[in-house]
Protein backbone atom coordinates (compact mmCIF):
# COMPACT_ATOMS: atom_id res chain seq x y z
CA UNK A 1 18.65 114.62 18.90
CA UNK A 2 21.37 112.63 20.25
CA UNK A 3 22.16 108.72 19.99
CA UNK A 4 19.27 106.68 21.07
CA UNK A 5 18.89 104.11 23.46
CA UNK A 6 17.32 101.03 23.41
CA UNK A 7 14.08 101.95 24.97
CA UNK A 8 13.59 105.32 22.23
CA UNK A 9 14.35 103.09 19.54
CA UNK A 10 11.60 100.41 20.36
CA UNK A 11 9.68 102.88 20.79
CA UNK A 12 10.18 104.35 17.18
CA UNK A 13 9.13 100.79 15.87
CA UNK A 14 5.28 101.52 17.15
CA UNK A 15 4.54 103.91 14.74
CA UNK A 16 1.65 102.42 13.30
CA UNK A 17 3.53 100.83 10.29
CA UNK A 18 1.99 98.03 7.83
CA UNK A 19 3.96 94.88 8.35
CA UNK A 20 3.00 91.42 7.78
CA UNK A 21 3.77 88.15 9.25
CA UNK A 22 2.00 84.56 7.71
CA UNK A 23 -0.33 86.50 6.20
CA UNK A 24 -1.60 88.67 9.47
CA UNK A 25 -1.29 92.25 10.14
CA UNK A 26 1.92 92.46 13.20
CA UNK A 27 0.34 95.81 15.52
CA UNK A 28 3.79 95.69 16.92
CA UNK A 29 6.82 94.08 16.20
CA UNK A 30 8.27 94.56 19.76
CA UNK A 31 5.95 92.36 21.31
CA UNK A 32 5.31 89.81 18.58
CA UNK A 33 6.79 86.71 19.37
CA UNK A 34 8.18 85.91 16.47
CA UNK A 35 9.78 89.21 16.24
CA UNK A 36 10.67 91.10 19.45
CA UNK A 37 13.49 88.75 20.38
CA UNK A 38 15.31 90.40 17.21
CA UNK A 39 14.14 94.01 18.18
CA UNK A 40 15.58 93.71 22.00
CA UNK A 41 18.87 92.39 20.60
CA UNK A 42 19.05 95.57 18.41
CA UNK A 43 17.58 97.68 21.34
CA UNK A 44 20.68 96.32 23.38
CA UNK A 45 23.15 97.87 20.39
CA UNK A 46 22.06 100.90 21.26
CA UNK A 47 22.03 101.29 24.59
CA UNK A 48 25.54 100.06 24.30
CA UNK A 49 26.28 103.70 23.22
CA UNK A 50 25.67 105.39 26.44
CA UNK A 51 27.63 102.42 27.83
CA UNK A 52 30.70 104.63 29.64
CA UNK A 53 32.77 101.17 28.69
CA UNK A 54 31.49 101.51 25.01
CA UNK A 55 31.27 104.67 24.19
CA UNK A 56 34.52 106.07 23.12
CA UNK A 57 34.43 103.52 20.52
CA UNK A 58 30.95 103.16 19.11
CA UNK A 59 30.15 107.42 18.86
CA UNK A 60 31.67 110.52 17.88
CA UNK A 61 30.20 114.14 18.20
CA UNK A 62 28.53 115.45 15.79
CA UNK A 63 29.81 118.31 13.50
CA UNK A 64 26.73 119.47 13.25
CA UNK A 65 25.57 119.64 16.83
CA UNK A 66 27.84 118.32 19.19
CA UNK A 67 26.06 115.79 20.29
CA UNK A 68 27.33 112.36 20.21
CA UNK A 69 26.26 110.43 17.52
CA UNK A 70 27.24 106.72 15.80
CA UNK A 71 30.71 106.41 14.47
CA UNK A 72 29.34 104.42 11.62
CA UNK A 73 29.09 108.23 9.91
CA UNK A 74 32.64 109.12 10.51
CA UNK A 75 33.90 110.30 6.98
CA UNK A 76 37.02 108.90 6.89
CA UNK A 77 40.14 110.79 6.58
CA UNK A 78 43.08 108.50 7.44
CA UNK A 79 43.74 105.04 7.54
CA UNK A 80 43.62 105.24 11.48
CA UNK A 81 39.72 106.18 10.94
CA UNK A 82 39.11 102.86 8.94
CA UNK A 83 41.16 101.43 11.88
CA UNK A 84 38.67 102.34 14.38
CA UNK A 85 35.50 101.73 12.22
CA UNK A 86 36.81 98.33 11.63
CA UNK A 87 37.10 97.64 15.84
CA UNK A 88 33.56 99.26 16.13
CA UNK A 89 31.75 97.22 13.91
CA UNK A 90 33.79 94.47 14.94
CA UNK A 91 33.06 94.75 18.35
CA UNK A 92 29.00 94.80 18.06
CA UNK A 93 28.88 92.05 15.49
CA UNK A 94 31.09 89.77 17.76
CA UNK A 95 28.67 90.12 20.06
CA UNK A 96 26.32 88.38 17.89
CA UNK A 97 28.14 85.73 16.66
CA UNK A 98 28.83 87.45 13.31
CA UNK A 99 25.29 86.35 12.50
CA UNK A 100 23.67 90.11 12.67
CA UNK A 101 24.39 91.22 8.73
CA UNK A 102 21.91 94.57 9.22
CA UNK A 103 23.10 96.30 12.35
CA UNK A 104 22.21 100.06 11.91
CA UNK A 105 25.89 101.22 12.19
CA UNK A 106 26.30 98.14 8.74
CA UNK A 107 23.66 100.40 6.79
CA UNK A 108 24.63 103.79 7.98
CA UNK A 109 27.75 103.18 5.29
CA UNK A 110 24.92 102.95 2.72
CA UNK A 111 23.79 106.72 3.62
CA UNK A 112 27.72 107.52 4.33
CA UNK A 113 28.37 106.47 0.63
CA UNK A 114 25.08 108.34 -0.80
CA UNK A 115 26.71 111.13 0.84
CA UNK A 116 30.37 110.70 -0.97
CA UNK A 117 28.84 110.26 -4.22
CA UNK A 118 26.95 113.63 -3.93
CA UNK A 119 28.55 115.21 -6.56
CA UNK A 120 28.48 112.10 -9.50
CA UNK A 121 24.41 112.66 -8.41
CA UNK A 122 24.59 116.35 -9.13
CA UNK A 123 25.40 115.34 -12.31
CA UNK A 124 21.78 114.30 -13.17
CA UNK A 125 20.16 117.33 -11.08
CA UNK A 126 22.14 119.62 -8.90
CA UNK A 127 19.52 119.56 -6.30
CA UNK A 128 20.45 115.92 -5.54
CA UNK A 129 23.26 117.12 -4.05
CA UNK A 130 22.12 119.17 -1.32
CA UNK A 131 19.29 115.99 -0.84
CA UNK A 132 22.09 113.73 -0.51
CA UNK A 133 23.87 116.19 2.13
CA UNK A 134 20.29 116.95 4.02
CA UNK A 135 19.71 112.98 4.12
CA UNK A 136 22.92 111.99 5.44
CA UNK A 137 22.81 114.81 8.51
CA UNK A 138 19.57 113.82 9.05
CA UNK A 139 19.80 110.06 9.74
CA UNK A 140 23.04 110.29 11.60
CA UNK A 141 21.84 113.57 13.93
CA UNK A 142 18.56 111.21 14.92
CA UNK A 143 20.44 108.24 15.16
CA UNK A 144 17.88 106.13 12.59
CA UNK A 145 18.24 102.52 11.50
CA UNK A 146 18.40 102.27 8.33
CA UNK A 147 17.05 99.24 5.56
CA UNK A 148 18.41 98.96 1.85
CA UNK A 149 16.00 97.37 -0.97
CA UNK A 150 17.49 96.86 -4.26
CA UNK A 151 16.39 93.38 -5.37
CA UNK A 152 13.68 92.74 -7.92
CA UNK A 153 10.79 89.88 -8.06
CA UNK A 154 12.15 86.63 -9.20
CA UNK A 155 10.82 85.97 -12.58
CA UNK A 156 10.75 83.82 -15.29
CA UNK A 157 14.24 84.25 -18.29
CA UNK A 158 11.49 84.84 -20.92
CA UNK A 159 8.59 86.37 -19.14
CA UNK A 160 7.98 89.52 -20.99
CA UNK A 161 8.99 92.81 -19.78
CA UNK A 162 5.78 93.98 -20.90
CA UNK A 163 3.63 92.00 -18.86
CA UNK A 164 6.40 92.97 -15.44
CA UNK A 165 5.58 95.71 -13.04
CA UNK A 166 8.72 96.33 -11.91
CA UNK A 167 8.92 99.45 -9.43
CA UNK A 168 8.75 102.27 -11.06
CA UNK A 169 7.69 106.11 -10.93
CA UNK A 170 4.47 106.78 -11.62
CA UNK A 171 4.27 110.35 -11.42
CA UNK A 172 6.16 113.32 -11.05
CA UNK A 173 4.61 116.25 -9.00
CA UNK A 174 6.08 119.84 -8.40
CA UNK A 175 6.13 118.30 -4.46
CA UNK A 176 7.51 114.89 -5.69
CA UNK A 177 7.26 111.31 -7.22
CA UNK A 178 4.91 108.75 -6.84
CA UNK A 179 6.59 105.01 -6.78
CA UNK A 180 4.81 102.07 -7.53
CA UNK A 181 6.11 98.27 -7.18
CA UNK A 182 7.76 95.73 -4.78
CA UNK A 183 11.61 95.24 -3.68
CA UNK A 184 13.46 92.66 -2.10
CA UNK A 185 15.41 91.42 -0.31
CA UNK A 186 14.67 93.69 2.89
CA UNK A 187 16.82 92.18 5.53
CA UNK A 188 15.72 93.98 8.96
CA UNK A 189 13.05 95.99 7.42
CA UNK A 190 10.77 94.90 9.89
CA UNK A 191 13.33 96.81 12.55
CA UNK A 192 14.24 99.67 10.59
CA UNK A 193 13.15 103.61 10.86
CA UNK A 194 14.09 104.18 7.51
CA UNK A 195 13.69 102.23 3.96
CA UNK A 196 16.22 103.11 1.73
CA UNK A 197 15.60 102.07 -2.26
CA UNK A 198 18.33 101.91 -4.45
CA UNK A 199 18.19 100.37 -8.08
CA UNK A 200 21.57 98.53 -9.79
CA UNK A 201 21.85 99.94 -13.20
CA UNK A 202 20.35 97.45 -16.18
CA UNK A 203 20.01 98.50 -19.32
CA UNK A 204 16.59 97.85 -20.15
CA UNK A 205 15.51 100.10 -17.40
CA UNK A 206 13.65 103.17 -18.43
CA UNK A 207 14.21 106.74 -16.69
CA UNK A 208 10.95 105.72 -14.43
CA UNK A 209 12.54 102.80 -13.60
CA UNK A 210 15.98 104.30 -12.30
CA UNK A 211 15.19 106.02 -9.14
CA UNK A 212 17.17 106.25 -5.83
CA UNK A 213 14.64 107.48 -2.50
CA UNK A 214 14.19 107.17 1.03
CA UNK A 215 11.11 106.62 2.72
CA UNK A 216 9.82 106.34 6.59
CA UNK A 217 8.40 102.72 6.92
CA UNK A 218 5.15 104.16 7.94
CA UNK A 219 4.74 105.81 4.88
CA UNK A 220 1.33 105.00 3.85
CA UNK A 221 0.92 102.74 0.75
CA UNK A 222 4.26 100.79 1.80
CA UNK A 223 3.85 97.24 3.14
CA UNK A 224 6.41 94.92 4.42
CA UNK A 225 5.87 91.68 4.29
CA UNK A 226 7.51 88.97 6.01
CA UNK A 227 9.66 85.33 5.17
CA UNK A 228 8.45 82.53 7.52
CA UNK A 229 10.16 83.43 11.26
CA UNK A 230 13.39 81.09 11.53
CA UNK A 231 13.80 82.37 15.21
CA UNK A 232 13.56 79.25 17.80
CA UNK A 233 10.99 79.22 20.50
CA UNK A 234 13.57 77.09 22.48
CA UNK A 235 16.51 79.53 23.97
CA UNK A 236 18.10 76.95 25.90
CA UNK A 237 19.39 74.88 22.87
CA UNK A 238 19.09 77.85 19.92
CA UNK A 239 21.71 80.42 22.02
CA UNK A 240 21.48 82.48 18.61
CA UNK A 241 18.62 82.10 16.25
CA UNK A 242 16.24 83.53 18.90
CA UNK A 243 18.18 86.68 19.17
CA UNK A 244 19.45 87.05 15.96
CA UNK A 245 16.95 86.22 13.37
CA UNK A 246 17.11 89.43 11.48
CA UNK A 247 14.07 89.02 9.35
CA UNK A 248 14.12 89.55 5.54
CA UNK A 249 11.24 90.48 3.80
CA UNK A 250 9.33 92.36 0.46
CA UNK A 251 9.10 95.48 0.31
CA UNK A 252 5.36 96.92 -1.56
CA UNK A 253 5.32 100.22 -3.15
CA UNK A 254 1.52 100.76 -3.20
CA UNK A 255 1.45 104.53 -5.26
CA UNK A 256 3.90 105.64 -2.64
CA UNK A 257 4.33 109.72 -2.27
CA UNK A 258 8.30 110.66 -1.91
CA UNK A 259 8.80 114.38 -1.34
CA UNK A 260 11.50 115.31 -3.69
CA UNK A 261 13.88 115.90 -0.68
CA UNK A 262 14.17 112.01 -0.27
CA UNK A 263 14.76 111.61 -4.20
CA UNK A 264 18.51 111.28 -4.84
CA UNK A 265 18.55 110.16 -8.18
CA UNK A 266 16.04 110.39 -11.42
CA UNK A 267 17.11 109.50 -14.51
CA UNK A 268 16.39 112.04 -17.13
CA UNK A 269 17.93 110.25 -20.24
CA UNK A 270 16.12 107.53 -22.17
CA UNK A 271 19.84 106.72 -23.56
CA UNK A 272 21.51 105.62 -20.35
CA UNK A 273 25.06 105.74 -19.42
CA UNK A 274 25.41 102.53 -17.40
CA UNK A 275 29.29 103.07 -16.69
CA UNK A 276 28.31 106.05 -14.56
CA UNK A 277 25.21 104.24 -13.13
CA UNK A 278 27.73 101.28 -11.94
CA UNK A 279 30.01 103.84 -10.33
CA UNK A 280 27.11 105.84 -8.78
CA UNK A 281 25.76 102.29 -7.21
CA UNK A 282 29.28 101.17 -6.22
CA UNK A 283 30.01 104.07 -4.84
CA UNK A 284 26.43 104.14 -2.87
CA UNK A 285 26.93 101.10 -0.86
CA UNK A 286 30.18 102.78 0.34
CA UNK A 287 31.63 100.83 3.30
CA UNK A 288 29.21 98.02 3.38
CA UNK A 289 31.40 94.94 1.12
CA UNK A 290 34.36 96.32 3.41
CA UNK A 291 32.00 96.03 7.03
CA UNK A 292 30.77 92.49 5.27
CA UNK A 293 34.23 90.87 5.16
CA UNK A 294 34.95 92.10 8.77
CA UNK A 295 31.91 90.06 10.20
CA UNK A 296 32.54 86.96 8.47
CA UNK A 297 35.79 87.26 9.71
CA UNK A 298 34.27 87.14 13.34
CA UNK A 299 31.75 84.36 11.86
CA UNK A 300 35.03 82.20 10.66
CA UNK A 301 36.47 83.01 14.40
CA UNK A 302 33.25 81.37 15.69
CA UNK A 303 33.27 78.55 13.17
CA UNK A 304 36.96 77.78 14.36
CA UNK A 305 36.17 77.96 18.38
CA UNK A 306 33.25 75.27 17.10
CA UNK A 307 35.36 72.83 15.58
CA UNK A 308 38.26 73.10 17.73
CA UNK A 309 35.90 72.94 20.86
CA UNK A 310 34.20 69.82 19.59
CA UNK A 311 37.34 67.74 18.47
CA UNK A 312 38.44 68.50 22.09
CA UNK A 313 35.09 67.86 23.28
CA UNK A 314 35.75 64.29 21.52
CA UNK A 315 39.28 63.84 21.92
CA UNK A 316 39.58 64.16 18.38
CA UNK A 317 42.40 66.97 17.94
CA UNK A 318 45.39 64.91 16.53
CA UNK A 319 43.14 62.97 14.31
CA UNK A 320 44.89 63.72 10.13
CA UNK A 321 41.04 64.12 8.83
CA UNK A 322 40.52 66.29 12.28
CA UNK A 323 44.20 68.27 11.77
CA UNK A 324 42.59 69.33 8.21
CA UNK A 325 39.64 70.76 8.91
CA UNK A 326 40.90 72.76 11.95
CA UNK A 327 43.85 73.97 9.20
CA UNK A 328 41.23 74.65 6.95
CA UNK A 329 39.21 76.86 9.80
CA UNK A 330 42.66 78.78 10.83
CA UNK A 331 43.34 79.64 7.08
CA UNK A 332 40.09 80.65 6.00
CA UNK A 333 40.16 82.74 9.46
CA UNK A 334 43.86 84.28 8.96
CA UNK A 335 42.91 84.28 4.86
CA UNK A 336 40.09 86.94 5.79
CA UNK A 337 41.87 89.10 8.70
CA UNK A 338 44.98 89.88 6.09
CA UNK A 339 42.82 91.08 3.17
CA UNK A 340 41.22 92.93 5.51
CA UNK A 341 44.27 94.98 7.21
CA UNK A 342 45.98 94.39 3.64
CA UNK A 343 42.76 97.21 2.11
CA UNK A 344 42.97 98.76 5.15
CA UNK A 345 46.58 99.45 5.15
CA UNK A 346 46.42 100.73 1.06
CA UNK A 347 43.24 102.81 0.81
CA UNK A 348 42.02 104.57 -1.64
CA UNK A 349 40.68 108.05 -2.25
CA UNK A 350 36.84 108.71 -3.13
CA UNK A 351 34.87 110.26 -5.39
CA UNK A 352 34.81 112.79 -2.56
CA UNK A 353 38.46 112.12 -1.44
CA UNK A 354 37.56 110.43 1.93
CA UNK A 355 39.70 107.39 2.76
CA UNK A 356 38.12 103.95 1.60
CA UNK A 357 39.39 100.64 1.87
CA UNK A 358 41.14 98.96 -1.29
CA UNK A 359 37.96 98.20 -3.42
CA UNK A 360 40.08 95.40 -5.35
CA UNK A 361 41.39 93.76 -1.96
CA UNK A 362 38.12 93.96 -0.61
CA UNK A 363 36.36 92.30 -3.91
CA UNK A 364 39.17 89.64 -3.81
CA UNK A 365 38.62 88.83 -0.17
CA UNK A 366 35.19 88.86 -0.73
CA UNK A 367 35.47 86.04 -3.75
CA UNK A 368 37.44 83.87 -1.00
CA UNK A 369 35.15 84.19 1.56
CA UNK A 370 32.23 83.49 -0.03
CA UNK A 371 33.73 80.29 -2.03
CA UNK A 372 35.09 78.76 0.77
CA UNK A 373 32.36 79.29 3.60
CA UNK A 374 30.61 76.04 2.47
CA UNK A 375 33.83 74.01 3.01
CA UNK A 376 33.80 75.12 6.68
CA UNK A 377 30.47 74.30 7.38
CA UNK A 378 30.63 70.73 5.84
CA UNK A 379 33.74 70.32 7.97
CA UNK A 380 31.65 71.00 11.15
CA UNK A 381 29.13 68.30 10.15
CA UNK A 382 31.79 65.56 9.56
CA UNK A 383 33.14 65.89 12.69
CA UNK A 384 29.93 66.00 14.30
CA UNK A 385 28.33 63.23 12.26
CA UNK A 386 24.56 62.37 13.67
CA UNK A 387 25.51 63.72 17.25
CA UNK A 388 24.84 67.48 15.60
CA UNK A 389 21.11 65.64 15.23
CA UNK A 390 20.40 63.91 17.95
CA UNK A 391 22.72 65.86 20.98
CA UNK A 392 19.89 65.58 24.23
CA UNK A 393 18.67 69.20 24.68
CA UNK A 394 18.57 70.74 27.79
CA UNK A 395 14.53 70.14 28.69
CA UNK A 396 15.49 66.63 28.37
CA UNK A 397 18.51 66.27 30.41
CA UNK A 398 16.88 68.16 33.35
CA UNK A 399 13.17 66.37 33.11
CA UNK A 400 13.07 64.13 36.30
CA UNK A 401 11.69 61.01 34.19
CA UNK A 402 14.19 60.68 31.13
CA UNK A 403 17.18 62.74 32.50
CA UNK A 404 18.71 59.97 34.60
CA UNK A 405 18.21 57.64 31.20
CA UNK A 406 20.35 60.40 29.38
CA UNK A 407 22.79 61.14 32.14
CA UNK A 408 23.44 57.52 32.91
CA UNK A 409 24.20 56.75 28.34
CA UNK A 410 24.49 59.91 26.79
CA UNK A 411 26.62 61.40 29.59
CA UNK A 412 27.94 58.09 31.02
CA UNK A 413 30.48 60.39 33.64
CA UNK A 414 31.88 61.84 30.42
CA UNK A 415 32.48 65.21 32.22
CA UNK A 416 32.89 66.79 28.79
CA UNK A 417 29.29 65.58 27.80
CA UNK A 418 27.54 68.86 29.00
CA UNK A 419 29.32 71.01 27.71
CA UNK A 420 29.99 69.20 24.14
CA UNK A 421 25.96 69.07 23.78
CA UNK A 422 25.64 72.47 24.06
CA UNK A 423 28.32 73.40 21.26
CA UNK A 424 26.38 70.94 19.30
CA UNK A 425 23.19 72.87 19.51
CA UNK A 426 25.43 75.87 18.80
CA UNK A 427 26.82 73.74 16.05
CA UNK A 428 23.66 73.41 14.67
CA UNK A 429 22.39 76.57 14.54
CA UNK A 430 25.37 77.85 12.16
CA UNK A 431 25.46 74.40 9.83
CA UNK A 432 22.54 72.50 9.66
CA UNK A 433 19.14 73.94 11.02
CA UNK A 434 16.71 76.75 9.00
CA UNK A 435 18.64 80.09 10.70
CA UNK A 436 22.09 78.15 9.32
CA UNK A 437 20.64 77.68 6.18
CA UNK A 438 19.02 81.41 5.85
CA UNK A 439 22.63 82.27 6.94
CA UNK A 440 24.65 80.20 4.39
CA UNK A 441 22.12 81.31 1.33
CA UNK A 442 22.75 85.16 2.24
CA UNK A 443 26.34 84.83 2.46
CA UNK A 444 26.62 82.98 -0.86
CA UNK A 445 24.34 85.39 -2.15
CA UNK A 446 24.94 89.10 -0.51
CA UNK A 447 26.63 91.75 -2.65
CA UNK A 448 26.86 89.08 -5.18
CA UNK A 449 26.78 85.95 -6.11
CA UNK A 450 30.42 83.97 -6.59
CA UNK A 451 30.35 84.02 -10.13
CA UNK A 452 29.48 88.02 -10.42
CA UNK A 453 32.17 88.36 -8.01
CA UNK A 454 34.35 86.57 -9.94
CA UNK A 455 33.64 88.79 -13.10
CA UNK A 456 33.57 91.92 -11.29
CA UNK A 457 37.30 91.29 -9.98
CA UNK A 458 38.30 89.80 -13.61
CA UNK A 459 37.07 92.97 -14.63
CA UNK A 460 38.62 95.14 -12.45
CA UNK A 461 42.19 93.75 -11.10
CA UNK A 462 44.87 95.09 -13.03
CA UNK A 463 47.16 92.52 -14.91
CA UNK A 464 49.49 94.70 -16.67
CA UNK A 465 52.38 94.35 -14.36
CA UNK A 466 52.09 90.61 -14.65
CA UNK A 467 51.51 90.36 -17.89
CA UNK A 468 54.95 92.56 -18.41
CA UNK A 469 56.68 90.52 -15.89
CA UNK A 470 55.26 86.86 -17.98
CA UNK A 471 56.59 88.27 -21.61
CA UNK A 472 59.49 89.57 -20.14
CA UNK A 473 60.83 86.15 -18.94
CA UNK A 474 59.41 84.89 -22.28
CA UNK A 475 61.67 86.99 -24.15
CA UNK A 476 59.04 89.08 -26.07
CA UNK A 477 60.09 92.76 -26.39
């Protein structure tokens, strides 16, 4: 079939899946309210593809069929492809604020990048090739929506392994596997067609334990279970959270059938080689740290338009402390948008030879982005001081017994006063509240926290050049 729209893909979500919110059965997470607000905002993604405006730039046809289908599966050839993935993505997560972190076209690259490393799977079983190939058609030709699980429970350092279930394979059948156990973190589960389970090579993982599947989430014995909703009930002061609350949630494995179709990867071995395994992961999230770094760079665009919008707002702007923290917003802003063109502009060739962006430039950025997001959001709450608490919301100013009160020494004929209260709310939404705080824990936390980022580019960035250039100018031959 061709790309959805918005209507098809709600529809898909009533399919009689087991999903759980507070510790009740959801029938439908179109209509919950808790829920749907998220699921019409995704809805509206994709009926921006048969959007004549939208179009060109969000699909492409399909080799398969012709039909048009999302440019998130482009296989990139040339560094004008990554170009024009870059404005796609860029131009739906914009639209969110740079808030929406699991947009189906962010986890199609996961699928896209199962696909590249076809042939590093064949290495375990040859068939996992042609699974990998079959998979990859299949969720771009139906347009799906995709959710990665990867995370394990949270346990104690010195809990014993023995006395862990972590999620496993249970059996194997001539038809398939049987998986038992739980994953997290599912961000947008809840919304997705697909689950898609991938597990980062350890190596006190067993062969039962090192599995890569796919999975309808309707399959029975799979549960998904819900965090508390962070999604306002109050639109007129929360202009994102209500919208935008993507839901994150565990993922239960109850003795779960998987044809062997939607197996990708078993390991065989009890001696594992976990330099492959790390390359087979890295290479399976494909695109995704690359699309990650181009919507923060939309979130720092936001942050800026905040602060900048506000010191007006206060008549702040030439203020030193004021002067800083917008300097602070532009570079962290600029900072992102040049490593991004910068990996853009000096790709790299696959395991498959399609075109990625610089994996180095990309961790690097990545590092910089996630150490210095806190700075911006403290910034914001300095210049807002208690206002960013106690800014009148809009039920107030309008109610016909306390607006005047408000109006006449909140607003006191400041004609800026409207207007700054409403970037306030918005202010809080990205720095202070429960959705800002969901939102600063994933980015400090997604593909990594800062320290493994650090190691991974220690590990990876090649010093030779400078260490040359350093002994050189000490004189040492």
């Amino acid at each position: 079939m061709p790309i959805r729209n918005g209507k098809e893909y709600l529809e898909s979500l009533r399919d009689g899946r087991s999903l759980w919110l507070m510790g009740e059965r959801v029938e439908d997470v179109t209509a919950h309210p808790a829920l749907a607000g998220c699921a019409r905002s995704v809805a509206a993604v994709y009926d921006l593809q048969h959007d004549a405006e939208h179009q060109e730039l969000l699909t492409i046809p399909s080799p398969s069929t012709g039909q048009p289908v999302s440019r998130a599966y482009l296989l990139p050839q040339s560094v004008d492809d990554l170009a024009y993935q870059r404005r796609m993505y860029e131009s739906l997560v914009r639209r969110a604020g740079g808030v929406a972190a699991r947009l189906p076209q962010h986890l199609a690259t996961v699928v896209l990048g199962l696909y590249d490393v076809r042939e590093l799977l064949g290495r375990e079983d040859r068939a996992f090739v042609d699974h990998a190939v079959r998979y990859f058609e299949y969720c771009r030709d139906n347009d799906l929506s995709i959710a990665t699980v990867f995370s394990n429970p949270l346990h104690h350092r010195n809990h014993p392994l023995s006395k862990q279930e972590p999620l496993r394979v249970m059996e194997r059948r001539p038809d398939g596997i049987v998986v038992r156990g739980a994953k997290g973190v599912g961000t947008q589960a809840p919304y997705a067609n697909e689950l898609f389970c991938l597990t980062p090579p350890r190596p006190e993982l067993t062969p039962e334990q090192m599995v890569y599947f796919a999975a309808p989430v309707n399959t029975q014995g799979i549960h998904v279970i819900c965090r508390e909703p962070l999604a306002s009930t109050n639109p007129a002061d929360h202009p994102v959270s209500p919208s935008w609350d993507e839901m994150d949630a565990i993922v239960v494995f109850d003795d779960v059938f998987i044809p062997w179709e939607r197996v990708f990867y078993l390991r065989s071995s009890s001696t594992p080689d976990l330099a492959f395994e790390g390359r087979l992961f890295e290479g399976a999230i494909g695109l995704g740290p690359w699309y990650v770094l181009v919507r923060m760079a939309v979130k720092a665009e936001v942050l800026l338009g905040i602060y900048a919008a506000i010191a007006d707002s206060l008549g702040v702007t030439t203020q030193p402390a004021v002067q800083t923290g917008l300097a602070d917003a532009m570079v962290y802003r600029e900072t992102l948008r040049a490593f991004i063109q910068a990996a853009e502009a000096s790709p790299i060739r696959s395991s498959s030879g399609l075109i990625m962006p610089d994996p180095t430039m990309t961790l690097a950025a990545r590092t910089f982005a996630i150490e210095h997001y806190p700075t911006l959001l403290q910034h914001i709450r300095e210049l807002c001081g208690p206002a960013l608490l106690m800014a009148p919301g809009q039920a107030d100013l309008q109610n016909p017994d306390i607006g005047p009160h408000l109006h006449r020494y909140f607003v006191a004929r400041d004609e800026k006063a409207p207007e700054r209260f409403r970037l306030l709310k918005l202010a809080w939404e990205y720095a202070c509240d429960s959705f800002g705080s969901r939102q600063l824990l994933f980015e400090m936390y997604n593909v990594g926290s800062l320290g493994t980022n650090k190691q991974r580019l220690a590990t990876r960035y090649d010093t030779s050049a400078c260490v040359a250039l350093a002994k050189e100018l000490a004189g040492i031959p």
